[in-house]
Protein backbone atom coordinates (compact mmCIF):
# COMPACT_ATOMS: atom_id res chain seq x y z
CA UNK A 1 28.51 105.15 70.51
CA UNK A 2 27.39 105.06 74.08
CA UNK A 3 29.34 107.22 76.55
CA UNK A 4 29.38 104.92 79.38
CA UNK A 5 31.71 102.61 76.52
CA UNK A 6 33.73 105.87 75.78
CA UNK A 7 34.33 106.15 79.47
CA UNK A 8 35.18 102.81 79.64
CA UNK A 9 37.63 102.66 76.57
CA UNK A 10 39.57 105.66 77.56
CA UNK A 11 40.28 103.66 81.22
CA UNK A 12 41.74 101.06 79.53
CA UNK A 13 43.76 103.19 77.79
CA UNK A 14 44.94 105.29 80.61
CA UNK A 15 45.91 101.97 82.70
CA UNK A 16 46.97 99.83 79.91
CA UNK A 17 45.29 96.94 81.13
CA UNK A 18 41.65 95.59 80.88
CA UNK A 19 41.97 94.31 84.50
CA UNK A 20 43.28 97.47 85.82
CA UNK A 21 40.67 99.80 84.25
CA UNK A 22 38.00 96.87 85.45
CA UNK A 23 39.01 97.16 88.96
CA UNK A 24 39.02 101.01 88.97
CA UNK A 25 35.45 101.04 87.03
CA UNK A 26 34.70 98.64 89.08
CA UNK A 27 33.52 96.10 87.18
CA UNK A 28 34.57 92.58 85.87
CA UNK A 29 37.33 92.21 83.49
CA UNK A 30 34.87 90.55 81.27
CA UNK A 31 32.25 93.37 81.56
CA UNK A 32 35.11 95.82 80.29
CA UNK A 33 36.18 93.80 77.69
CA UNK A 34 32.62 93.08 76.08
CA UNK A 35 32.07 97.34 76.43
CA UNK A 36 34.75 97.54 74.05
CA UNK A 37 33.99 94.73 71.50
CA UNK A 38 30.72 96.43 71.30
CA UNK A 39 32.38 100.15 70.81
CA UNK A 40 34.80 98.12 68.12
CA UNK A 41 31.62 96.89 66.44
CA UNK A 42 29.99 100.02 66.56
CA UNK A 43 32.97 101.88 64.87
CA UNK A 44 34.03 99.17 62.69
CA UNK A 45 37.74 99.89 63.66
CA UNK A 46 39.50 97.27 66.65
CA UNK A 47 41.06 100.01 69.15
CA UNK A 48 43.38 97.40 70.96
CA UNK A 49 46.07 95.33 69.68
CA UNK A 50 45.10 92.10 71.49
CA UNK A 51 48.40 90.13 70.40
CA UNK A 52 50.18 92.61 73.18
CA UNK A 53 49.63 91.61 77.19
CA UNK A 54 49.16 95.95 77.56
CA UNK A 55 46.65 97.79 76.77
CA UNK A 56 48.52 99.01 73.23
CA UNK A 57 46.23 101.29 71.20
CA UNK A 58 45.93 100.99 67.28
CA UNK A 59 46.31 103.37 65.30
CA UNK A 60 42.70 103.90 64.89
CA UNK A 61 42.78 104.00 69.03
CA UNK A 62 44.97 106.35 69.01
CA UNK A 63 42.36 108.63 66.94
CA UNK A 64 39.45 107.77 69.32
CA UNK A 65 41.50 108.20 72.48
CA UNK A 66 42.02 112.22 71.49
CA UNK A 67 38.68 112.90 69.98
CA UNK A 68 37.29 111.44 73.28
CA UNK A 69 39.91 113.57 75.42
């Protein structure tokens, strides 16, 4: 798990949106959204439903999103 990811993850989490934390990291959309396909990978675990337009966590989001707090 790379911090820079973690840091990255709990953006989108805090703005809901990929292309909200993107521009406040700024960074590209798709930049933000391959940091957290690799932190999904890395965990095994997907951290964002992706059938919702937010940013909604999974359960196993929800998990990552306090341990990293």
């Amino acid at each position: 798990m790379d911090l820079s990811e973690l840091h990255v993850f709990l953006t989108v989490a805090a703005e809901r949106s990929f292309s909200r934390a993107a521009g406040k990291l700024h960074r590209t959309q798709p930049a933000v959204s391959q940091a957290i396909r690799r932190l999904e990978e890395d965990l095994g675990e997907r951290l964002f439903d992706r059938s919702s337009r937010d940013g909604v966590l999974t359960d196993g989001g929800r998990v990552l999103r306090e341990y990293a707090q």
